[in-house]
Protein backbone atom coordinates (compact mmCIF):
# COMPACT_ATOMS: atom_id res chain seq x y z
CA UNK A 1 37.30 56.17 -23.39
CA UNK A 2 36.06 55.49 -19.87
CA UNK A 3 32.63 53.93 -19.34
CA UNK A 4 29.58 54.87 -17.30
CA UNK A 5 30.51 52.90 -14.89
CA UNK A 6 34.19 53.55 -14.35
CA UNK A 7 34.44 57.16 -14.04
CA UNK A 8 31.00 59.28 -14.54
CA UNK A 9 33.00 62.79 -14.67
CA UNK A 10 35.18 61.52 -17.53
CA UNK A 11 32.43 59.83 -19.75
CA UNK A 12 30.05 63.12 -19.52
CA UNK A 13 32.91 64.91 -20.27
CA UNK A 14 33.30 62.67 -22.97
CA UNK A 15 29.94 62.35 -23.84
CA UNK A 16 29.75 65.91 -24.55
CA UNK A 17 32.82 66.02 -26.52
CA UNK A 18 31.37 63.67 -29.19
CA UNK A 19 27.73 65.28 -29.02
CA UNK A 20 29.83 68.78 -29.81
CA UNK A 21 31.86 67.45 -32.71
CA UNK A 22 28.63 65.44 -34.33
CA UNK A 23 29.44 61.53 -33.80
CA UNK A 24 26.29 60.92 -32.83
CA UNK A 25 26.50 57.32 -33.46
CA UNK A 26 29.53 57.10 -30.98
CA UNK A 27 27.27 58.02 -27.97
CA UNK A 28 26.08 56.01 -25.12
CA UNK A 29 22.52 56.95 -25.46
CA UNK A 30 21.38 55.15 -22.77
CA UNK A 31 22.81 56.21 -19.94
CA UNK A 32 22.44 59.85 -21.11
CA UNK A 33 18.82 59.26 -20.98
CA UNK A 34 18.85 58.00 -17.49
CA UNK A 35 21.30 60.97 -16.56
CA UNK A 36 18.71 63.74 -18.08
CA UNK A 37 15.72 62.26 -16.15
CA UNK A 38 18.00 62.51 -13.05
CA UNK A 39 18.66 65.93 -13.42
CA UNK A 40 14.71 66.32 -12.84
CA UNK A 41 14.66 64.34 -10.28
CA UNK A 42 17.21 66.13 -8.91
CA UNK A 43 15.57 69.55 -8.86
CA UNK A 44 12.54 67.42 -7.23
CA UNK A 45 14.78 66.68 -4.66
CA UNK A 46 16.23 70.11 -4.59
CA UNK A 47 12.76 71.69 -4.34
CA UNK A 48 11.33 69.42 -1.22
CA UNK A 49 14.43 69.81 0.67
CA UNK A 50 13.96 73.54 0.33
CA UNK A 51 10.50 73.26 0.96
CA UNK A 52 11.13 71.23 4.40
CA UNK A 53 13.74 73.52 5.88
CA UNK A 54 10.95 76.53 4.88
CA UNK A 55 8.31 74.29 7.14
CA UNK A 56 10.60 73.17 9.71
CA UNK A 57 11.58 77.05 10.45
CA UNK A 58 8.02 78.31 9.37
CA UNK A 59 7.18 75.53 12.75
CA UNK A 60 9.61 76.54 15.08
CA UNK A 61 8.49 80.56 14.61
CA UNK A 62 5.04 78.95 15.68
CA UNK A 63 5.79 77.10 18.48
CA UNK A 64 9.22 78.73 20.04
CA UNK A 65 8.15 82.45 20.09
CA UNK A 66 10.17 83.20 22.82
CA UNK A 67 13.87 81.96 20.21
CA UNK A 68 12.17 83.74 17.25
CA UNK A 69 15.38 85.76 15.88
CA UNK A 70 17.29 87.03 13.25
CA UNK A 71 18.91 83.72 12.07
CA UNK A 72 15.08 82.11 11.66
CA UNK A 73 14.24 85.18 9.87
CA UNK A 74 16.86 85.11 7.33
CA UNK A 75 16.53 81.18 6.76
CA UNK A 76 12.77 81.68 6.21
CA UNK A 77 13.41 84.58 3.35
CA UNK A 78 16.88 82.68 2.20
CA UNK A 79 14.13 79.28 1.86
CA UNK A 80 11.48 81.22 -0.10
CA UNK A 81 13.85 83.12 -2.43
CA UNK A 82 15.68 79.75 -3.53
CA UNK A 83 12.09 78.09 -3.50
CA UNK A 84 11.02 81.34 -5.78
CA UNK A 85 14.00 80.98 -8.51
CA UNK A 86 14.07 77.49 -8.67
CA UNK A 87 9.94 77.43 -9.87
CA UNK A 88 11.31 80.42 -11.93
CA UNK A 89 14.00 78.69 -13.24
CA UNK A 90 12.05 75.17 -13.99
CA UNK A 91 8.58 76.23 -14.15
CA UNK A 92 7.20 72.47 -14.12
CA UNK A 93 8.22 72.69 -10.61
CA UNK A 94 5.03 74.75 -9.98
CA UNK A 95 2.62 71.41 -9.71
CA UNK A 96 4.52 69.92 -7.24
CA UNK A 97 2.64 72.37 -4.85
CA UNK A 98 -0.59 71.54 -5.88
CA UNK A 99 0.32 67.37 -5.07
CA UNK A 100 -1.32 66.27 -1.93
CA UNK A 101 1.38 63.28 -1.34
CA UNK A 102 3.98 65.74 -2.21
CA UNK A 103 2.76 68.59 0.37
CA UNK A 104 2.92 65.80 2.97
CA UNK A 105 5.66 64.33 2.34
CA UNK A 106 7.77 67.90 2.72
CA UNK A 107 5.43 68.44 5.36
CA UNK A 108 6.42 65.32 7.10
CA UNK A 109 10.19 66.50 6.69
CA UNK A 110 10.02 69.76 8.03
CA UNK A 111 8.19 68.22 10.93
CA UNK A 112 10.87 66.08 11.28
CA UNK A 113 13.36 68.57 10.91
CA UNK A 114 11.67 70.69 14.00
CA UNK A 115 11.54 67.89 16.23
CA UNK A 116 15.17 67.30 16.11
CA UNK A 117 15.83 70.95 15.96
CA UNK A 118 13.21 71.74 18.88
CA UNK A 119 13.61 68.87 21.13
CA UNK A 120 9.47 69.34 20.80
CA UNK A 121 6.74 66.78 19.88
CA UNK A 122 3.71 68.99 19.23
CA UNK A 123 3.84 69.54 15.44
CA UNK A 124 0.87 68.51 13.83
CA UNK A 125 0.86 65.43 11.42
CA UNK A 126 -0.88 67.43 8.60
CA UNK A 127 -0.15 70.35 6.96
CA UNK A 128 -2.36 73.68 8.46
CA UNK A 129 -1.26 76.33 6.43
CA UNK A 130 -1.46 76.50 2.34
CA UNK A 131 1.43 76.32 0.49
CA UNK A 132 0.99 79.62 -1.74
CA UNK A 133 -1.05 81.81 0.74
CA UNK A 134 0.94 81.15 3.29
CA UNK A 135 4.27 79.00 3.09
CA UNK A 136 5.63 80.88 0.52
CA UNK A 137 4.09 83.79 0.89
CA UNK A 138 6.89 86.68 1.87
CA UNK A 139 4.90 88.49 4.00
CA UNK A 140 3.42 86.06 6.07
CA UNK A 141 4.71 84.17 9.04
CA UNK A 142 2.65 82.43 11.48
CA UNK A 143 1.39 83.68 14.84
């Protein structure tokens, strides 16, 4: 039987084997713990990246009016759809939109993500627009 450490695919496959046929005793409990937290953090992850792509596009619609198209459209309504099902999906998701180091953290992301993206440096530092009124709101893009 492989180890944690050898060959991850084979012990959860493995792992999952002995949970289905009842030898509890047989399983490596700890690293199954670690392996469920990281499939939170995961979704975390999952969630900001989303989140910062939404902001980053949300950003250049702002400040490039003049390349505002079709493809920035769809990415926008692609972001907030994914956004929607994941928080739908995982509900606990939800009060990472209500964390103020969390907001600007993403925020700092999708600021990042314009610059690059823009060639641009006028982003502000701080979030301006609220995350449920506005960022994720379907109807609403800014001016």
């Amino acid at each position: 039987m492989p180890t944690y450490q050898q060959d991850i695919v084979a012990w959860s496959t493995d792992q999952a084997g002995l949970i289905r046929a009842g030898r509890f005793a047989e399983l490596d409990l700890e690293h199954i713990a670690d392996e469920i937290e990281d499939v939170g953090k995961s979704e975390q992850r999952e969630l900001a990246s989303r989140m910062a792509v939404l902001i980053g596009h949300l950003l250049k619609w702002k400040y490039q009016p003049e390349r505002r198209g079709a493809s920035w459209d769809k990415t926008i309504k692609a972001q907030r759809k994914e956004l929607a099902y994941a928080m739908d999906e995982s509900p606990s998701l939800r009060g990472k939109l209500t964390d103020v180091r969390w907001i600007d953290l993403v925020w700092t992301k999708g600021v990042a993500l314009a610059v690059t993206e823009t060639g641009l440096d006028c982003f502000p530092d701080e979030c301006i627009w609220s995350v449920a009124g506005e960022i994720l709101n379907p109807l609403w893009l800014p001016d």
